[in-house]
N, C-alpha and C. Protein backbone atom coordinates (compact mmCIF):
# COMPACT_ATOMS: atom_id res chain seq x y z
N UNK A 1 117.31 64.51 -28.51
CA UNK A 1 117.01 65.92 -28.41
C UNK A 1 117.11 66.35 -26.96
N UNK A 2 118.21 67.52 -26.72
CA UNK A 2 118.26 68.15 -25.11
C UNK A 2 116.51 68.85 -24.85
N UNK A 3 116.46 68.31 -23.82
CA UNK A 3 114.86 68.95 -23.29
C UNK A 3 114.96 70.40 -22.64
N UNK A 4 116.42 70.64 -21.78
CA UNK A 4 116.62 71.60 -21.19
C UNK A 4 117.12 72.41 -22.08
N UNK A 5 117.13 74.25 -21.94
CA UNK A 5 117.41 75.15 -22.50
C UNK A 5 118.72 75.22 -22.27
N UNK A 6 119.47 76.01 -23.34
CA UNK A 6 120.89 76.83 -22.56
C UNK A 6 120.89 76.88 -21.17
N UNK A 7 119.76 77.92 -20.51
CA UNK A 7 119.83 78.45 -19.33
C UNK A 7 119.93 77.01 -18.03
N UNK A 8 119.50 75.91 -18.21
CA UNK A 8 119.17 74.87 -17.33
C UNK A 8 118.05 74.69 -16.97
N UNK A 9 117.15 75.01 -17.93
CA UNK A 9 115.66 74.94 -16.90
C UNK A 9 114.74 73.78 -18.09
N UNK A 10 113.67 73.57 -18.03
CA UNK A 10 113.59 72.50 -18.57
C UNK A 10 112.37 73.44 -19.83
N UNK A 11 112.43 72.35 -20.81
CA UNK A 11 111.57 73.13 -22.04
C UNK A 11 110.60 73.22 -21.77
N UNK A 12 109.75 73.80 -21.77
CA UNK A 12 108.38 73.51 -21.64
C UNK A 12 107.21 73.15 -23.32
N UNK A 13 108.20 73.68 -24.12
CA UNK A 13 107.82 73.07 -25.40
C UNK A 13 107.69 71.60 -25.72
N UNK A 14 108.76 70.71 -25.03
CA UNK A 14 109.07 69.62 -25.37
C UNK A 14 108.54 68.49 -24.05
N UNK A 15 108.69 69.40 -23.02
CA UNK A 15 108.04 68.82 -21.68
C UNK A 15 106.70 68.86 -21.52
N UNK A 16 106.33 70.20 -21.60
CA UNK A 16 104.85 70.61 -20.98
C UNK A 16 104.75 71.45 -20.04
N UNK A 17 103.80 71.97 -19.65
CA UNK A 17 103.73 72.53 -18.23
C UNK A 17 103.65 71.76 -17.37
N UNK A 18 102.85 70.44 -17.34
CA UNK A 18 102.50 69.60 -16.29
C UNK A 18 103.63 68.67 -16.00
N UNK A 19 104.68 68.77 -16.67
CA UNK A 19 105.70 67.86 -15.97
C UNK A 19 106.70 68.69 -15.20
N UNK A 20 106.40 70.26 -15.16
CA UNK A 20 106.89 71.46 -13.83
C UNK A 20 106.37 70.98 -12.76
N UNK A 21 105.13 70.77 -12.61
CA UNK A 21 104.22 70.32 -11.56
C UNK A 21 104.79 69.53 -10.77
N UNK A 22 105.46 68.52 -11.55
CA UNK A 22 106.38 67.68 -9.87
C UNK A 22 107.44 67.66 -9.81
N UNK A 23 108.13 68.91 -10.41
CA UNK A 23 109.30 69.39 -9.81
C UNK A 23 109.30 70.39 -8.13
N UNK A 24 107.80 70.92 -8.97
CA UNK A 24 107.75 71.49 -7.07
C UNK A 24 107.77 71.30 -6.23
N UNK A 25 108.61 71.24 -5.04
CA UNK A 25 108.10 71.08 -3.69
C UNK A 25 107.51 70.72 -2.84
N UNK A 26 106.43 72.01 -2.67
CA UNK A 26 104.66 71.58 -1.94
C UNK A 26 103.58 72.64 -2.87
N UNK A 27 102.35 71.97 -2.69
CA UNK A 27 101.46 72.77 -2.86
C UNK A 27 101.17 73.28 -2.39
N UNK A 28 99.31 73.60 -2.59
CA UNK A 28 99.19 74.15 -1.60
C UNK A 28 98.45 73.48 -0.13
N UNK A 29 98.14 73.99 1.12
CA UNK A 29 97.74 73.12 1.80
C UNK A 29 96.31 72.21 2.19
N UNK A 30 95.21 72.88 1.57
CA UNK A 30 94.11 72.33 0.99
C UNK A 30 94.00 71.12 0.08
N UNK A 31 95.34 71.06 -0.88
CA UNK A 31 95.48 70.55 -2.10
C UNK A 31 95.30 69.15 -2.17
N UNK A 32 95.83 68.50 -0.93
CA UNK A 32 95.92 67.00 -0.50
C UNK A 32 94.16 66.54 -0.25
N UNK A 33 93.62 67.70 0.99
CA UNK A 33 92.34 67.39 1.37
C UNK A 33 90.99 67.62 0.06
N UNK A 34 91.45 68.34 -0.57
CA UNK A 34 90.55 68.94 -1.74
C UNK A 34 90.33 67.31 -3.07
N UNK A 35 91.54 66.81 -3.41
CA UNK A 35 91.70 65.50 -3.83
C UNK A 35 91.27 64.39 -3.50
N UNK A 36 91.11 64.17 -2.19
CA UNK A 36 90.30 63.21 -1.40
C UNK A 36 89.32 63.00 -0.49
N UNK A 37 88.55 64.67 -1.03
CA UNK A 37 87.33 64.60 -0.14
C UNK A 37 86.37 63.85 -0.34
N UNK A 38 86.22 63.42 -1.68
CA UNK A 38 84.60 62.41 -1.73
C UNK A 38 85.08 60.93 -1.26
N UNK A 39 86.13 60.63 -1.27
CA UNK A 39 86.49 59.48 -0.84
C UNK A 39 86.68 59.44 0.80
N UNK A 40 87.40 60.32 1.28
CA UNK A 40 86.63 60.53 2.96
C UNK A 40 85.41 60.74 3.51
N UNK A 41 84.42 61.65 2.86
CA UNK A 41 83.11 61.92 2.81
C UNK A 41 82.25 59.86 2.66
N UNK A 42 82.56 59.44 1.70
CA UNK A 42 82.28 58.61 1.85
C UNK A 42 82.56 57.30 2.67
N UNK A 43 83.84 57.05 3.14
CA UNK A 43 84.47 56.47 4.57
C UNK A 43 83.35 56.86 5.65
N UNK A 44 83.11 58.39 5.68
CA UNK A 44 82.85 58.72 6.88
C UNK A 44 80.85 58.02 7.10
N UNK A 45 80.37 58.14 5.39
CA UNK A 45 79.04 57.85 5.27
C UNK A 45 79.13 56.58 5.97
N UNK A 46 79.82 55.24 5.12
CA UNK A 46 79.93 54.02 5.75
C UNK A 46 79.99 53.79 6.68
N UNK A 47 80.96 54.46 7.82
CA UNK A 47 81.15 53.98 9.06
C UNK A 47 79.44 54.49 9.78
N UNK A 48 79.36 55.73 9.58
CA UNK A 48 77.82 56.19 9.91
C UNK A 48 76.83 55.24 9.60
N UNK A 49 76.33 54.38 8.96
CA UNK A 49 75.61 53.42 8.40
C UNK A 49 76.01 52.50 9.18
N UNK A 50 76.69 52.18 9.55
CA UNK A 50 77.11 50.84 10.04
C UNK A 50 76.95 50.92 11.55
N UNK A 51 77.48 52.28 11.64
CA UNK A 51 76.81 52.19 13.20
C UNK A 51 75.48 52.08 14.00
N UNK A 52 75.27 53.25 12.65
CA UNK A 52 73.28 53.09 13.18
C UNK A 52 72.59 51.78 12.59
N UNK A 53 72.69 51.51 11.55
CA UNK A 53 72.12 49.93 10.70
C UNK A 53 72.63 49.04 10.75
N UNK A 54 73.55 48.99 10.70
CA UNK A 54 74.45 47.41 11.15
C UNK A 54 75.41 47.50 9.57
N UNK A 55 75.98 46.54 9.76
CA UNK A 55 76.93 45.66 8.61
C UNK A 55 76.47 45.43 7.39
N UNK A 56 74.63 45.71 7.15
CA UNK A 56 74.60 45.63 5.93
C UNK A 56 74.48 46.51 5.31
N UNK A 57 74.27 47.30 5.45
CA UNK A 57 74.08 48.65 5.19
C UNK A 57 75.20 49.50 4.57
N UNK A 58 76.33 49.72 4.34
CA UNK A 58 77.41 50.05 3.75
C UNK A 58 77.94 49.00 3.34
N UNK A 59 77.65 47.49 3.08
CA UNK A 59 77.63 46.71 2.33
C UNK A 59 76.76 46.67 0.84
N UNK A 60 75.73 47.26 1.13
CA UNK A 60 74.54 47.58 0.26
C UNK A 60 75.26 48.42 -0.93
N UNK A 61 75.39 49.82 0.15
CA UNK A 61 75.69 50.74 -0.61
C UNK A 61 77.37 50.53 -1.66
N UNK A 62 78.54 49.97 -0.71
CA UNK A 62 79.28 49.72 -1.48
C UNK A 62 79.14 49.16 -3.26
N UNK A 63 78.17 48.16 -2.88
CA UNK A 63 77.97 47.34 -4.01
C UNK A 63 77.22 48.31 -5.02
N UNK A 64 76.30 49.16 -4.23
CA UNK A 64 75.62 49.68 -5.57
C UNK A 64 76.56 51.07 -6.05
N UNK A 65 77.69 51.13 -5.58
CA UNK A 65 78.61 52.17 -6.17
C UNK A 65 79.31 51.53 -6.64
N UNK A 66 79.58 49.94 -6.43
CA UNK A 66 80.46 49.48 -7.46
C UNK A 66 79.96 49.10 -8.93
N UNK A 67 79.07 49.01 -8.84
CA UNK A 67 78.08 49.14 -10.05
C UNK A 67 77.70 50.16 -10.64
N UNK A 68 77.10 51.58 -10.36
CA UNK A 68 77.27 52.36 -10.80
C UNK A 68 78.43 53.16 -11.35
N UNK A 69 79.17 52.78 -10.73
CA UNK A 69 80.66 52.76 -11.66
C UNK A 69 81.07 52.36 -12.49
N UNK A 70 80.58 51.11 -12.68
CA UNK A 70 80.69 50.44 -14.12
C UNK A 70 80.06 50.82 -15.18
N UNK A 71 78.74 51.44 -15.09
CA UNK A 71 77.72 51.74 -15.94
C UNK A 71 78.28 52.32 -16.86
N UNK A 72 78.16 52.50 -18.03
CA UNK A 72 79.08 53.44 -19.55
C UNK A 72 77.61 53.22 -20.50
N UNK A 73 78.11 53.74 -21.31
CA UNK A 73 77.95 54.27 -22.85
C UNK A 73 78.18 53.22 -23.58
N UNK A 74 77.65 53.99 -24.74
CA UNK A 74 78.44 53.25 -25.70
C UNK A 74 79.66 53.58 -26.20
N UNK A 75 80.47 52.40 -27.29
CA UNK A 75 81.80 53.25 -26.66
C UNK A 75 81.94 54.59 -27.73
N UNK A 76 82.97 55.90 -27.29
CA UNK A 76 83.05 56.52 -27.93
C UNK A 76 82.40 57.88 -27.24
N UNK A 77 81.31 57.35 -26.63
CA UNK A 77 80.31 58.50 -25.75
C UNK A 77 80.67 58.24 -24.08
N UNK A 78 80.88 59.51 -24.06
CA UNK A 78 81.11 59.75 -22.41
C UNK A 78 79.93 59.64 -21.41
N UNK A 79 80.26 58.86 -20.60
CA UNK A 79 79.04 58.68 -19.19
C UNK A 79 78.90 60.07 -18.36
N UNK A 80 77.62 60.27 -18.06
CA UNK A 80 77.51 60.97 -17.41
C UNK A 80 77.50 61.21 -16.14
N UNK A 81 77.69 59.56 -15.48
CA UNK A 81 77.73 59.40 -13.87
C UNK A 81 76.52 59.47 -13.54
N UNK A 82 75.40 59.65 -13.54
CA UNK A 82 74.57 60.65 -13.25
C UNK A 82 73.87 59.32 -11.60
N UNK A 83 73.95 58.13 -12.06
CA UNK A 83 73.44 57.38 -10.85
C UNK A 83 74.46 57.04 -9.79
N UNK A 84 75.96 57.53 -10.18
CA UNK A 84 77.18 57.36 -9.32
C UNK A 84 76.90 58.93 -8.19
N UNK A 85 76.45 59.71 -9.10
CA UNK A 85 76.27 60.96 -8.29
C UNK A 85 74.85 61.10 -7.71
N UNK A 86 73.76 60.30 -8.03
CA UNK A 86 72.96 60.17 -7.61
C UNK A 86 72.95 59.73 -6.09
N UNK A 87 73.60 58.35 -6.16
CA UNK A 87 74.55 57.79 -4.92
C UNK A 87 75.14 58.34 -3.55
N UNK A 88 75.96 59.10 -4.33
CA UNK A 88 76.59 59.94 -3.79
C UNK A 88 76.10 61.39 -2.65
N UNK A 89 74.95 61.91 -3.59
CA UNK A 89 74.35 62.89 -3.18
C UNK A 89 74.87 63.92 -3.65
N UNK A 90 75.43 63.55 -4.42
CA UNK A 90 76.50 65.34 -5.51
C UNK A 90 75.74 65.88 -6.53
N UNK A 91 74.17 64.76 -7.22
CA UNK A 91 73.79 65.41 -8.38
C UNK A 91 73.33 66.95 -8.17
N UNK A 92 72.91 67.18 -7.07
CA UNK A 92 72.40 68.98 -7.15
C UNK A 92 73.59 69.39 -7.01
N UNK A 93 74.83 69.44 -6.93
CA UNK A 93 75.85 70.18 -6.30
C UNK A 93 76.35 70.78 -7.61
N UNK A 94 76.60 71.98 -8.00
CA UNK A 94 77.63 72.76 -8.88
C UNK A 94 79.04 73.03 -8.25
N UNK A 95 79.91 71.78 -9.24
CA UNK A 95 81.16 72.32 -8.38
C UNK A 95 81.94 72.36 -9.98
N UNK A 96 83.53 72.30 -9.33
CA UNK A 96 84.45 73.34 -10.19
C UNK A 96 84.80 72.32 -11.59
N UNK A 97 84.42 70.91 -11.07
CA UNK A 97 84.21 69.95 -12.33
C UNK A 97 83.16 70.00 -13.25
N UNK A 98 81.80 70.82 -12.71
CA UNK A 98 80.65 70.91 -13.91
C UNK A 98 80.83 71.92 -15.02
N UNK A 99 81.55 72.90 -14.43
CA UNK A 99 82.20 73.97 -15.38
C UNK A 99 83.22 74.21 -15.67
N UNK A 100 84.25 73.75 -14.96
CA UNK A 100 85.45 73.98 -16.25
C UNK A 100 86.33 72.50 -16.75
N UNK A 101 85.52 71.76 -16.11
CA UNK A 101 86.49 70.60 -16.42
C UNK A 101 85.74 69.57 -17.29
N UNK A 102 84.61 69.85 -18.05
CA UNK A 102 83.51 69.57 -18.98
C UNK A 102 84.38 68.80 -20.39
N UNK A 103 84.03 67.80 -20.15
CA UNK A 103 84.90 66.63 -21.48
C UNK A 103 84.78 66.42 -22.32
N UNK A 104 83.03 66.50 -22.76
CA UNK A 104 82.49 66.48 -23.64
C UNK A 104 82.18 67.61 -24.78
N UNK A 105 83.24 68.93 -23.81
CA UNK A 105 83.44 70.14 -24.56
C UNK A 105 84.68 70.28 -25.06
N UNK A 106 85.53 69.63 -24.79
CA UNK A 106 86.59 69.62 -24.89
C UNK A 106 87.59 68.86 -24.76
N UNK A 107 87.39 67.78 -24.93
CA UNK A 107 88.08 66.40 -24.62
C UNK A 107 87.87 65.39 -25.62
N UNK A 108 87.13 65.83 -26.58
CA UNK A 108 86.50 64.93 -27.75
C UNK A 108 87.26 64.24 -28.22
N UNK A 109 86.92 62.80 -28.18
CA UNK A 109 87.62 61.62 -28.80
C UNK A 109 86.93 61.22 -30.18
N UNK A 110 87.70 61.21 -31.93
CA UNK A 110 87.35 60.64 -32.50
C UNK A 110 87.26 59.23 -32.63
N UNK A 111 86.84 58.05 -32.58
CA UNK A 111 86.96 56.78 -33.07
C UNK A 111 86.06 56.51 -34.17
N UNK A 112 86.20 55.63 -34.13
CA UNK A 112 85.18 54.68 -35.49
C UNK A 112 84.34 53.46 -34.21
N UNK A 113 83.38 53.74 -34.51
CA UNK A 113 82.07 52.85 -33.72
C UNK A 113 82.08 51.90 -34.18
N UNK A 114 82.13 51.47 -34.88
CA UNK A 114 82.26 49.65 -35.58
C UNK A 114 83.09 48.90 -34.88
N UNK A 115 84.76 49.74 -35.21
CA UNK A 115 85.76 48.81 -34.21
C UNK A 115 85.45 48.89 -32.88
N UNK A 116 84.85 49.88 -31.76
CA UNK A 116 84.65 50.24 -30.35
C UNK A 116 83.75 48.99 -30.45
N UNK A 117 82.78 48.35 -31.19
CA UNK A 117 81.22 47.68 -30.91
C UNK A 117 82.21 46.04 -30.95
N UNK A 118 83.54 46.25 -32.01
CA UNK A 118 83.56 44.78 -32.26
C UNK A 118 84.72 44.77 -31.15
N UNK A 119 85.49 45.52 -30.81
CA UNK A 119 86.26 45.39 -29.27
C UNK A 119 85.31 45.11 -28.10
N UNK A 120 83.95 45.83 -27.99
CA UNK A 120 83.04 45.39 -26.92
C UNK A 120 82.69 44.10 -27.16
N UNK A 121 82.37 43.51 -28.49
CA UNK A 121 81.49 42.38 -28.45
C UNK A 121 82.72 40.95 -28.32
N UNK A 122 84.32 41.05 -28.52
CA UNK A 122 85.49 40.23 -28.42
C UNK A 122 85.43 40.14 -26.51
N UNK A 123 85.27 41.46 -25.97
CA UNK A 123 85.36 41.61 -24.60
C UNK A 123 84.09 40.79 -23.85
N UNK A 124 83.15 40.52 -24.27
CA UNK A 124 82.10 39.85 -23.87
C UNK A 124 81.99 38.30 -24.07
């Protein structure tokens, strides 16, 4: 099946919108920094820790974000992060992910819980 129209441009029926997205160019110029701010924010925490406390200290913390990362649900139910953002220092923050990018409103996954419990319990 041709994806592109008569005209040469590409379907968006058969493509999507989001595969326009990297046909473009550039974005915009925020767009890069906006994507990787909690991950600089947090670079910048570590090195801060380390200077004033020493080496263990963003050792600490690494570990307990690598763990809180792991933390889940059961399967089927979405995590709420809530001790990753605790971590972090984002739980008071309202940003543009608490309201429109909400998963559990709109992202709903059916499964069957039996097979999710007997895939968890093969994985263990």
């Amino acid at each position: 099946m041709d994806t592109s129209s008569y005209t040469g441009l590409p379907n968006k029926l058969c493509q999507g919108l989001t595969s326009v997205k990297s046909t473009l160019t550039t974005g915009h110029v925020l767009e890069k920094s906006e994507t990787t701010f909690l991950e600089n924010r947090d670079k910048f925490h570590h090195h801060m820790a380390r200077s004033v406390l020493g080496i263990q200290a963003p050792l600490k913390l690494q570990t307990e974000l690598q763990i809180a990362n792991k933390i889940g649900r059961l399967p089927g139910l979405p995590s709420s992060r809530l001790m990753l953002d605790v971590l972090r220092g984002t739980n008071e923050d309202i940003s543009f992910d608490d309201i429109l990018n909400n998963q559990r409103e709109f992202g709903e996954v059916q499964i069957d819980p039996h097979l999710a419990m007997d895939k968890l319990d093969r994985f263990f």
